[in-house]
C-alpha atoms as a PDB file:
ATOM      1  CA  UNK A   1      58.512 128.619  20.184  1.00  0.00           C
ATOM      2  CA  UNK A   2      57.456 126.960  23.416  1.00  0.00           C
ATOM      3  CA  UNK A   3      57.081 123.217  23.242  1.00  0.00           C
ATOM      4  CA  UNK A   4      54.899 121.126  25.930  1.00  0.00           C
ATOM      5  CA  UNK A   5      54.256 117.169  25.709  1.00  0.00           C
ATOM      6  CA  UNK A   6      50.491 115.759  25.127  1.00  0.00           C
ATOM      7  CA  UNK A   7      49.748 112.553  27.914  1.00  0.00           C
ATOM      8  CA  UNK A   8      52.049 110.296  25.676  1.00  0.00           C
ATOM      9  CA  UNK A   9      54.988 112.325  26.171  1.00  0.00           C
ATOM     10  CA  UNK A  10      55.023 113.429  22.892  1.00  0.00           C
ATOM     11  CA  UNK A  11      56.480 117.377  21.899  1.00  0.00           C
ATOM     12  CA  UNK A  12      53.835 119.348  20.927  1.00  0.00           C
ATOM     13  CA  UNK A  13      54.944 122.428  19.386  1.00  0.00           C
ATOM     14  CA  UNK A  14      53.485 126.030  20.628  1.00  0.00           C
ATOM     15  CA  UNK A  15      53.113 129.341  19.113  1.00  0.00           C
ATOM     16  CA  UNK A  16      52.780 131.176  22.430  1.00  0.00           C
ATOM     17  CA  UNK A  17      52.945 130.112  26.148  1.00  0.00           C
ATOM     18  CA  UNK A  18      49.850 129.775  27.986  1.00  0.00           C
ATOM     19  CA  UNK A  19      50.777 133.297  29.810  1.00  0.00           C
ATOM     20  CA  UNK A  20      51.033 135.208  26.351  1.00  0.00           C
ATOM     21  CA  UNK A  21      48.061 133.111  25.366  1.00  0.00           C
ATOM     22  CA  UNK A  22      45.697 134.734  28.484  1.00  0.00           C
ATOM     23  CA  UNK A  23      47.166 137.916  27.504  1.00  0.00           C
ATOM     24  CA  UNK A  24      46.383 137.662  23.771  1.00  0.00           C
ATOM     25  CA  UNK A  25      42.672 136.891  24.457  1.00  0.00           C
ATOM     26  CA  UNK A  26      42.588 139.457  27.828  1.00  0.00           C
ATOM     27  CA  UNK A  27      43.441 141.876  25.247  1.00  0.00           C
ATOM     28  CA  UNK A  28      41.325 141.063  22.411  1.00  0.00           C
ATOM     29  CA  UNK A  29      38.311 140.794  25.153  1.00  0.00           C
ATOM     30  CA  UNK A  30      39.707 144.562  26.045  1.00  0.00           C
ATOM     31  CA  UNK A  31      39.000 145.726  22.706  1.00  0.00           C
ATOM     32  CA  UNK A  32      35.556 144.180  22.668  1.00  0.00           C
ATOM     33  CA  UNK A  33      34.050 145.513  25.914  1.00  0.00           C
ATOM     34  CA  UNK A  34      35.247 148.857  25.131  1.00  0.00           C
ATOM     35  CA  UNK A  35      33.943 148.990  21.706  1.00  0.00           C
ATOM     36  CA  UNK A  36      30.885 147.906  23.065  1.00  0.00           C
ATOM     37  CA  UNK A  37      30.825 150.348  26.132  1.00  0.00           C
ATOM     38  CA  UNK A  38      31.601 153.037  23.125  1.00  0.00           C
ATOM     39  CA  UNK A  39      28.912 151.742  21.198  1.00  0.00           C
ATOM     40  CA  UNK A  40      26.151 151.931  24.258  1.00  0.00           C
ATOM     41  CA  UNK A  41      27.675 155.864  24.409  1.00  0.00           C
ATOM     42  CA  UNK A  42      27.384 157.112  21.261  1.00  0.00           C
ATOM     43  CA  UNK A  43      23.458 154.999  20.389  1.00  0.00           C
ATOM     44  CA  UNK A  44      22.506 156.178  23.328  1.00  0.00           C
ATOM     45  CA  UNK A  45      20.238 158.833  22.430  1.00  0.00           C
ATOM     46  CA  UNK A  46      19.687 157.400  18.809  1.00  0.00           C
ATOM     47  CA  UNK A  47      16.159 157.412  17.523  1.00  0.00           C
ATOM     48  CA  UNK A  48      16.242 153.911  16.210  1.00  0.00           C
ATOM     49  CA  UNK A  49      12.890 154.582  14.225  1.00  0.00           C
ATOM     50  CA  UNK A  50      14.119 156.838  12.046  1.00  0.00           C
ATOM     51  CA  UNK A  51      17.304 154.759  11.009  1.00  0.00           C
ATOM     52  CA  UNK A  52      15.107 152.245  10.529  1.00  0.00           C
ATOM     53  CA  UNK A  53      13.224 154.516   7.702  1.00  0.00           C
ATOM     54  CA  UNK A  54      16.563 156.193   6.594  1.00  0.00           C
ATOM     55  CA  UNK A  55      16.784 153.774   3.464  1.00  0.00           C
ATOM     56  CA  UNK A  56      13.596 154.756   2.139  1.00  0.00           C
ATOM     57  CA  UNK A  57      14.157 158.456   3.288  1.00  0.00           C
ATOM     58  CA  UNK A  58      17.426 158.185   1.390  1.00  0.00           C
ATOM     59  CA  UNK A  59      15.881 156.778  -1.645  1.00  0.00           C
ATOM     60  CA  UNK A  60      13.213 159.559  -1.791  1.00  0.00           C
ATOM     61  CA  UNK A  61      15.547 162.124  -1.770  1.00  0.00           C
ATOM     62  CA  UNK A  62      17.582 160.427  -4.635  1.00  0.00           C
ATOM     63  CA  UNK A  63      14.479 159.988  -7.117  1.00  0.00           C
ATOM     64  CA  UNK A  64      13.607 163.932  -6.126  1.00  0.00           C
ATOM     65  CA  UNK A  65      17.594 164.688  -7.530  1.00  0.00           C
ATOM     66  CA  UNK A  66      17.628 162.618 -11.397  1.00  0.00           C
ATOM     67  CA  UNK A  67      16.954 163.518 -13.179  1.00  0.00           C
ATOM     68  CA  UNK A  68      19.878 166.299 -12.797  1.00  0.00           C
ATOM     69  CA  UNK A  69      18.941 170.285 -13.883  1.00  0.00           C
ATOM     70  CA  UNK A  70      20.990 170.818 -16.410  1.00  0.00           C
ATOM     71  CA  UNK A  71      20.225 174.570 -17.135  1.00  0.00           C
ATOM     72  CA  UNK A  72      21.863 175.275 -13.915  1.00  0.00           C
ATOM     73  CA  UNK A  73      25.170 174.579 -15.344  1.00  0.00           C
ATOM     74  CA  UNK A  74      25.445 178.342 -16.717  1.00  0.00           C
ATOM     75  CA  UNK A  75      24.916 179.919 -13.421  1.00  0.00           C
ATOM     76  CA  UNK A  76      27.388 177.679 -11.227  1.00  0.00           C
ATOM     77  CA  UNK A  77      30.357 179.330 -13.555  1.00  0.00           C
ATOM     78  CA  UNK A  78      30.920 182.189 -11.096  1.00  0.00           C
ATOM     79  CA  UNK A  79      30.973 180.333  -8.262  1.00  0.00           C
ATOM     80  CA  UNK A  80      33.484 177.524  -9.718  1.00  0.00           C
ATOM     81  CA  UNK A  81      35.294 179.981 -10.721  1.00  0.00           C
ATOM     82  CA  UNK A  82      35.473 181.551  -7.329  1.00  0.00           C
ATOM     83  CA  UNK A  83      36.033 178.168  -5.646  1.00  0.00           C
ATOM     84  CA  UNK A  84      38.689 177.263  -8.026  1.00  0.00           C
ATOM     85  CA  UNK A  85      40.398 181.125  -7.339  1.00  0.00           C
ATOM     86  CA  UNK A  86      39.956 180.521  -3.244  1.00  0.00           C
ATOM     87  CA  UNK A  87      41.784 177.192  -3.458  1.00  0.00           C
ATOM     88  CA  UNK A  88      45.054 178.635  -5.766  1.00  0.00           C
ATOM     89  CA  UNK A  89      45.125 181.488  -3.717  1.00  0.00           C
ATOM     90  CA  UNK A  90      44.969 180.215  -0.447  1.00  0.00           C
ATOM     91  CA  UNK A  91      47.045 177.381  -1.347  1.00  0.00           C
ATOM     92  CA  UNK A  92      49.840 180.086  -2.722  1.00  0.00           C
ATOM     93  CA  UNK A  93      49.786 181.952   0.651  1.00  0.00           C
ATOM     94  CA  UNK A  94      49.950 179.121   2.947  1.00  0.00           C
ATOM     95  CA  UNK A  95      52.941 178.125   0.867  1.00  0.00           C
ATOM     96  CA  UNK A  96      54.899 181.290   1.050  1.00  0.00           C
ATOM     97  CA  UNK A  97      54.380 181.345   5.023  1.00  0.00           C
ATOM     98  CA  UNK A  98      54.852 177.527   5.453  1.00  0.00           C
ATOM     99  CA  UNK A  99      58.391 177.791   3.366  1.00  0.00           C
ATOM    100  CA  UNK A 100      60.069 180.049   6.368  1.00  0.00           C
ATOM    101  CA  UNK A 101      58.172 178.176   9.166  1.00  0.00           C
ATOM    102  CA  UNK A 102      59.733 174.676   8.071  1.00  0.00           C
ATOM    103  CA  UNK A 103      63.634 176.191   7.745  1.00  0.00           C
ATOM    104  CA  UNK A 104      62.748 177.196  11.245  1.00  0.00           C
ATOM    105  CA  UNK A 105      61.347 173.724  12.423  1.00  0.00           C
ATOM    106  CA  UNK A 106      63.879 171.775  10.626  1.00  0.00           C
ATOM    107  CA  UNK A 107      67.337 170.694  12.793  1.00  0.00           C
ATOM    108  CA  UNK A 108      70.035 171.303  10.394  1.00  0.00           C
ATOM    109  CA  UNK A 109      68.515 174.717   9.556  1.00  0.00           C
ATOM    110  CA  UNK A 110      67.179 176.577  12.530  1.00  0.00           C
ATOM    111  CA  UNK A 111      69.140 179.310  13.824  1.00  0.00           C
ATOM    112  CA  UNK A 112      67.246 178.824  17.343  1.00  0.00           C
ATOM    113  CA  UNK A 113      66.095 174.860  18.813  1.00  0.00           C
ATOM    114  CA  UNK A 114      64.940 176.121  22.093  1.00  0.00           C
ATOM    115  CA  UNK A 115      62.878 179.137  20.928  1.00  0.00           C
ATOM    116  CA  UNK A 116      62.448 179.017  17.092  1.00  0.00           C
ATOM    117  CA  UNK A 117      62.145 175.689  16.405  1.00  0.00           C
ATOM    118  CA  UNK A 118      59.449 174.359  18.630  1.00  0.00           C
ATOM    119  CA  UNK A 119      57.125 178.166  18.054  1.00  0.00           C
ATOM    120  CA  UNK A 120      57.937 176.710  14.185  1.00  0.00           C
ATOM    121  CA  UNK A 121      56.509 172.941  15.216  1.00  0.00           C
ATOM    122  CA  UNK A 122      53.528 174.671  17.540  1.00  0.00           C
ATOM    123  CA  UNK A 123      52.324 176.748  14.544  1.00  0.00           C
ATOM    124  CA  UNK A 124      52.549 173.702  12.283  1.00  0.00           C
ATOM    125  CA  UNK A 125      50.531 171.534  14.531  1.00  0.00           C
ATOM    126  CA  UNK A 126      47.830 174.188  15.288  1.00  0.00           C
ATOM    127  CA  UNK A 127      47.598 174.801  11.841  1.00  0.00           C
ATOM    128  CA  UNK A 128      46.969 170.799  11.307  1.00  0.00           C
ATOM    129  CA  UNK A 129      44.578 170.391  14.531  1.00  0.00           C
ATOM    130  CA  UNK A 130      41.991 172.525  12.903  1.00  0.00           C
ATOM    131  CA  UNK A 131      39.715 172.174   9.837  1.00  0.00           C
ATOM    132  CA  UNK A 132      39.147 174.196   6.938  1.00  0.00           C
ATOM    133  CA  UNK A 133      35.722 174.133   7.685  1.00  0.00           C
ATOM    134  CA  UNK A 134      36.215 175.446  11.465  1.00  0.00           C
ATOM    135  CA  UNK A 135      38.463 178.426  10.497  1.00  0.00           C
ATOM    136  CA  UNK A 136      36.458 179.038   7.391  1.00  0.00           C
ATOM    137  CA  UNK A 137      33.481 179.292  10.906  1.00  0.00           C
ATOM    138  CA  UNK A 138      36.043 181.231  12.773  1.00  0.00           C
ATOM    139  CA  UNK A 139      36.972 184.129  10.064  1.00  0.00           C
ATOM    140  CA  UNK A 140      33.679 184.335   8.518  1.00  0.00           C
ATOM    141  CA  UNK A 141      32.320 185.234  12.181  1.00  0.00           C
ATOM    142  CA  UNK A 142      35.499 187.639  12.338  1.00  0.00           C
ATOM    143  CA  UNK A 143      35.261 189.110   8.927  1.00  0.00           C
ATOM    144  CA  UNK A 144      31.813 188.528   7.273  1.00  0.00           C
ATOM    145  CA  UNK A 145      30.735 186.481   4.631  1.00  0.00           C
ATOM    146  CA  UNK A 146      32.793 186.413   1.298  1.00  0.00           C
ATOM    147  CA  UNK A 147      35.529 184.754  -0.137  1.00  0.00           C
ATOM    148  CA  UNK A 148      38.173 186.397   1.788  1.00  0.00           C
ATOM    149  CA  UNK A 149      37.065 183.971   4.472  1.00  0.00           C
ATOM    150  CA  UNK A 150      37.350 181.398   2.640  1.00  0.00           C
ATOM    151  CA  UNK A 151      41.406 181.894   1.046  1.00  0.00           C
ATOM    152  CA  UNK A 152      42.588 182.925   4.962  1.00  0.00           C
ATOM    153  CA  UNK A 153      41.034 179.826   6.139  1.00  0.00           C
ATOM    154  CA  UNK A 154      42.290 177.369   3.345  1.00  0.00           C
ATOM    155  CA  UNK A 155      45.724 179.017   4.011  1.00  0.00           C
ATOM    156  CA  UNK A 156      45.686 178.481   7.543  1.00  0.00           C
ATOM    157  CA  UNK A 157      45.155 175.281   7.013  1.00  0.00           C
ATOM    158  CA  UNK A 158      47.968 174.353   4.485  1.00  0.00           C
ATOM    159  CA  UNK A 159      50.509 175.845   6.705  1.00  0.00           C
ATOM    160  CA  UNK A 160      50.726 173.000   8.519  1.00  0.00           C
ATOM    161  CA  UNK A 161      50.352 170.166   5.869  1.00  0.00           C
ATOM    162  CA  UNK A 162      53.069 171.781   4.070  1.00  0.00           C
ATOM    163  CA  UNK A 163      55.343 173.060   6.449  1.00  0.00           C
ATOM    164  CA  UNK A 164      55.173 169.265   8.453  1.00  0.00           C
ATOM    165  CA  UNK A 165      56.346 167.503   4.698  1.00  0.00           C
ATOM    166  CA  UNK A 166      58.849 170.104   3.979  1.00  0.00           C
ATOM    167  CA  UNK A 167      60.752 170.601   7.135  1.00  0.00           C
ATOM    168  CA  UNK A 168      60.816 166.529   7.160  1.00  0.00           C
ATOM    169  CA  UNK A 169      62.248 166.908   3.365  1.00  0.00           C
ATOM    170  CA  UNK A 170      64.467 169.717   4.934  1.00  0.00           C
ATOM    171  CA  UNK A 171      65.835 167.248   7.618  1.00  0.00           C
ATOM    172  CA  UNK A 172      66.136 164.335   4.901  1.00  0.00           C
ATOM    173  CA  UNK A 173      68.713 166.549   2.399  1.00  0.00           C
ATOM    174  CA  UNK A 174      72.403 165.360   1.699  1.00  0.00           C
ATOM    175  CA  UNK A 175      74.451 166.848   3.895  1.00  0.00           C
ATOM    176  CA  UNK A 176      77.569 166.187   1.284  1.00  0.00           C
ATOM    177  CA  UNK A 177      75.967 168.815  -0.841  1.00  0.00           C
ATOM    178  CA  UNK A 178      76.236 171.360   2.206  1.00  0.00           C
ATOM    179  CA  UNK A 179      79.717 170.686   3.266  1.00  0.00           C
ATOM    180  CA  UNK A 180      80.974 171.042   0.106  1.00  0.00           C
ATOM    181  CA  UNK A 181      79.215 174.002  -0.767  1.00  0.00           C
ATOM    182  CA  UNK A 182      80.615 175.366   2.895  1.00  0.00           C
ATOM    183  CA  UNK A 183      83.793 174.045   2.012  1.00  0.00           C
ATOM    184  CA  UNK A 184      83.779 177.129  -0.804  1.00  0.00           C
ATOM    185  CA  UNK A 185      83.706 180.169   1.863  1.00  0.00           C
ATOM    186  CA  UNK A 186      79.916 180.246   1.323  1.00  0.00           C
ATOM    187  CA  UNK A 187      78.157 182.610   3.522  1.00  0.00           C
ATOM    188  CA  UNK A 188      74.696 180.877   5.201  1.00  0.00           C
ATOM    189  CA  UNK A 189      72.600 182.329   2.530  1.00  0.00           C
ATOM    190  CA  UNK A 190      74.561 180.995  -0.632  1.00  0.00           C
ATOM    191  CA  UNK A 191      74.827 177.887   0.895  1.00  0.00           C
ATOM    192  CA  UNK A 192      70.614 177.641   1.416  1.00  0.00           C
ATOM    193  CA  UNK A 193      70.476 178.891  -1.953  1.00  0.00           C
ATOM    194  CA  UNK A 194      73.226 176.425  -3.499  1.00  0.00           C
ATOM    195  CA  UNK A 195      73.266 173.688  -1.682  1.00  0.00           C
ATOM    196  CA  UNK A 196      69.508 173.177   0.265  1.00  0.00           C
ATOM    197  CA  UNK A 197      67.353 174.675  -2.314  1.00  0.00           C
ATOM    198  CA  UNK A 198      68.218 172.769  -5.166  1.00  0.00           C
ATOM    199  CA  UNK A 199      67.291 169.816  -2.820  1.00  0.00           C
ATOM    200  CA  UNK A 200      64.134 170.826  -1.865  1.00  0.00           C
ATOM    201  CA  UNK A 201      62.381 172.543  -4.675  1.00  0.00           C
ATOM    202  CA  UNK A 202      60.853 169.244  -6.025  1.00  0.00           C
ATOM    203  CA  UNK A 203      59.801 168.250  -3.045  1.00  0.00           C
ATOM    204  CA  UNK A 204      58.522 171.848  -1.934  1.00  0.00           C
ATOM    205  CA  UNK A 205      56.164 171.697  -5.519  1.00  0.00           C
ATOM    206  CA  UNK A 206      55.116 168.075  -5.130  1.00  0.00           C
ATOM    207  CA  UNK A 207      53.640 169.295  -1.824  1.00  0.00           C
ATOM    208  CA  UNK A 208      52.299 172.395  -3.220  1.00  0.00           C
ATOM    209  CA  UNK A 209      50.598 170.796  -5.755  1.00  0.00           C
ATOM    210  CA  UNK A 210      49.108 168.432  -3.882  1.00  0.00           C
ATOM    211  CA  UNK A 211      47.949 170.470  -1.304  1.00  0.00           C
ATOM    212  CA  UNK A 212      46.155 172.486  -4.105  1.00  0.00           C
ATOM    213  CA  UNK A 213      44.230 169.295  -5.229  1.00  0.00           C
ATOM    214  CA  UNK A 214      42.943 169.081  -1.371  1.00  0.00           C
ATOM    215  CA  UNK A 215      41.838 172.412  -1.356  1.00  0.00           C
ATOM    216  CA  UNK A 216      40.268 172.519  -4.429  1.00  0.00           C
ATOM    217  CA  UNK A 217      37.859 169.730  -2.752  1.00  0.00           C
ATOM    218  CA  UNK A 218      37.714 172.022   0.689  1.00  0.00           C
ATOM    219  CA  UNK A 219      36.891 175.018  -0.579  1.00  0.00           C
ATOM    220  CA  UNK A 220      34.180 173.592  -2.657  1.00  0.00           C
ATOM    221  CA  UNK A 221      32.107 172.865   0.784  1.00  0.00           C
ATOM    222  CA  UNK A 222      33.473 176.210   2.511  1.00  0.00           C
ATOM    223  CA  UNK A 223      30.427 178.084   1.218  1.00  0.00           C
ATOM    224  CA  UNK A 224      28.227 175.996   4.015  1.00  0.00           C
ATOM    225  CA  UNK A 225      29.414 178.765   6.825  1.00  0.00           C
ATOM    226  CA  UNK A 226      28.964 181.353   4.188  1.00  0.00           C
ATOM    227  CA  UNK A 227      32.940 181.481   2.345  1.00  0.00           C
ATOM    228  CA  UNK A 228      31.662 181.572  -1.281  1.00  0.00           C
ATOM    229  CA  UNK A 229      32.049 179.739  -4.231  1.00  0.00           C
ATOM    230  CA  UNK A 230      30.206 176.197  -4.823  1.00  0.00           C
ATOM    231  CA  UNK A 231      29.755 175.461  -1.040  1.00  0.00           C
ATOM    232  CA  UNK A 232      26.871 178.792  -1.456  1.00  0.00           C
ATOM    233  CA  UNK A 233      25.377 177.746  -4.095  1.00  0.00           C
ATOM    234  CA  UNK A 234      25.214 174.064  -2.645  1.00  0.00           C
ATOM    235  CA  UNK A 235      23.346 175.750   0.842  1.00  0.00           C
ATOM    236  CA  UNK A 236      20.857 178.056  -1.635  1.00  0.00           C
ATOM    237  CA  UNK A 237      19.915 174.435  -3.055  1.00  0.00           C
ATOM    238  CA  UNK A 238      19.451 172.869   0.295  1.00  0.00           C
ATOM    239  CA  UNK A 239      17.554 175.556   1.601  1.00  0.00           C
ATOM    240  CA  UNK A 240      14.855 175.342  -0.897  1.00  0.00           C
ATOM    241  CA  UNK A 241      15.077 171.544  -1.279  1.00  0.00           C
ATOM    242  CA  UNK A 242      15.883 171.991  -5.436  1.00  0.00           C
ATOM    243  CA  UNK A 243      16.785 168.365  -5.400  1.00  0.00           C
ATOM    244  CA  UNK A 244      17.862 168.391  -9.274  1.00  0.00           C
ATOM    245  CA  UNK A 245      20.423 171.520  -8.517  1.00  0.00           C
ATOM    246  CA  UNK A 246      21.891 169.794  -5.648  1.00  0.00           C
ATOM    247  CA  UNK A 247      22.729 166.984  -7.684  1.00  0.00           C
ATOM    248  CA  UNK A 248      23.792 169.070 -10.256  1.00  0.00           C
ATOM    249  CA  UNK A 249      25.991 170.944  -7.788  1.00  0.00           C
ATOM    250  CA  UNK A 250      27.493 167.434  -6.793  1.00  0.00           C
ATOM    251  CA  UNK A 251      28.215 166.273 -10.153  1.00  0.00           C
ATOM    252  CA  UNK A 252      30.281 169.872 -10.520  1.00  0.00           C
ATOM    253  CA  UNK A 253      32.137 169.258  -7.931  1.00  0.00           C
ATOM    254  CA  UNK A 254      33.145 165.423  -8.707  1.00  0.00           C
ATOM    255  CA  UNK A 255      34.239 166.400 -12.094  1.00  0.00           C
ATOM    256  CA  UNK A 256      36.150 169.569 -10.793  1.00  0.00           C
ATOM    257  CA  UNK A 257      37.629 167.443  -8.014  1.00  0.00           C
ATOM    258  CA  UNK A 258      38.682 164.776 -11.133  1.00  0.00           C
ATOM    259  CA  UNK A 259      40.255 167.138 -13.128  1.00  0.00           C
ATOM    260  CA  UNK A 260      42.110 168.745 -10.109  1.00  0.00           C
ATOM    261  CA  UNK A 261      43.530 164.786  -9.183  1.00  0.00           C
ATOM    262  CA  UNK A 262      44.680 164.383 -12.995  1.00  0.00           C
ATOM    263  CA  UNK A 263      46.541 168.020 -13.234  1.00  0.00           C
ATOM    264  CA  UNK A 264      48.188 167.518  -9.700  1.00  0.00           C
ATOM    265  CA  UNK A 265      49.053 163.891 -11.081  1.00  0.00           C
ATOM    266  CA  UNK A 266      50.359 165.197 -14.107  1.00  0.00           C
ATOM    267  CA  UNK A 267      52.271 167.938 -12.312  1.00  0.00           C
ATOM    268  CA  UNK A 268      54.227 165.655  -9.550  1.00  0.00           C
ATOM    269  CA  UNK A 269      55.103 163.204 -12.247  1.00  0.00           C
ATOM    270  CA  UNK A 270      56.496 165.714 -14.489  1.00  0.00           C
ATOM    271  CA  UNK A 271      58.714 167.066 -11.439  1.00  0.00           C
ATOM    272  CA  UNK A 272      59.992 163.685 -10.039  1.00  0.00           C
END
């Protein structure tokens, strides 16, 4: 720590020099000017008036919901159904493409590391960089409306959530378990399926799993752009301002989205 004397010559003890002092508040004034200038930017065309009435606005809309319309319990069965069937589904296919794509983008398993391996990492991160909701936009536009949409776009997207954790679990294995198993006269594949493998495979459900309890929230809003399931049902509601379904809707979908948490839970404890 630096130490200066006060006008009796006494040590005074520091916790930064006056040049990391200036640079400490220089920074922190940083931070505030350019919140502020980002502030200014994104207010700018804000209609202050009608944030000003958005608590009673809100409030309106919440006594128009409760009580909740029970009755319409029966006739969001299909489309939970459907919702729950788009998130296995595409959950199930984005695993059996991520599983080859993160062999390929791991080190120790990539035949290639200047080809393979960063086409492996490029499809991983465009997979990540975009929503459910945009390529649910995308392949509706491509495809039409239905849930077909809907399991390619949740698919897409778990590509890269699960091929990024598993070709990190890939790189993470013991490599003691792979030298021994090589040690044998193993050809590549028997050692992947002796040695890696066994590694993996609670890692590789973990992720699966929990990917599955995202997508069971995702697909339940994928209906907006016209994917099926609860997300439809949700935008029929909205369109003809049934307050009482909408909130009926919601409720649906929190206790779906509860149950989902407590199986996937249930699951990853059970393999660990």
């Amino acid at each position: 720590m630096p130490v200066s004397t006060n006008s009796v010559g006494e040590p005074v003890w520091r916790h930064r020099t006056p040049k990391r002092e200036f640079a400490n508040f220089a920074f922190w004034l940083f931070i505030v000017a350019f919140f502020v200038f980002c502030w200014q930017i994104m207010t700018k065309d804000t209609i202050w008036v009608f944030v000003q009435d958005a608590p009673r606005q809100g409030g309106d809309i919440i006594s128009r919901a409760f009580p909740p319309n029970w009755s319409y319990v029966a006739l969001l069965i299909r489309p939970l159904w459907d919702t729950l069937n788009m998130a296995s589904l595409g959950t199930l296919g984005g695993a059996l493409i991520a599983v080859p794509i993160a062999f390929l983008a791991a080190r120790n398993t990539t035949p290639n590391s200047y080809i393979l391996r960063p086409v492996a990492l490029f499809i991983i991160v465009a997979s990540r960089s975009i929503n459910s909701l945009i390529w649910a936009l995308l392949l509706v536009s491509i495809l039409g409306p239905g849930m077909l949409a809907g399991i390619i776009a949740i698919a897409l997207r778990s590509i890269g959530f699960i091929g990024k954790l598993l070709y990190e679990a890939i790189e993470e294995i013991d490599e003691k378990q792979v030298e021994a198993v090589s040690a044998t006269g193993a050809s590549p594949l028997q050692i992947m399926d002796y040695a890696i493998v066994p590694q993996i495979l609670p890692s590789l459900l973990g992720i699966t799993v929990f990917r599955w309890d995202i997508n069971i929230r995702e697909s339940a809003i994928l209906g907006l752009v016209g994917a099926g399931g609860l997300g439809l049902a949700l935008e029929s509601s909205l369109n003809v301002l049934a307050w009482p379904q909408v909130s009926t809707i919601c409720i649906v979908i929190l206790g779906t989205v509860i149950v989902s948490e407590w199986i996937s839970a249930v699951v990853r404890k059970a393999i660990t």
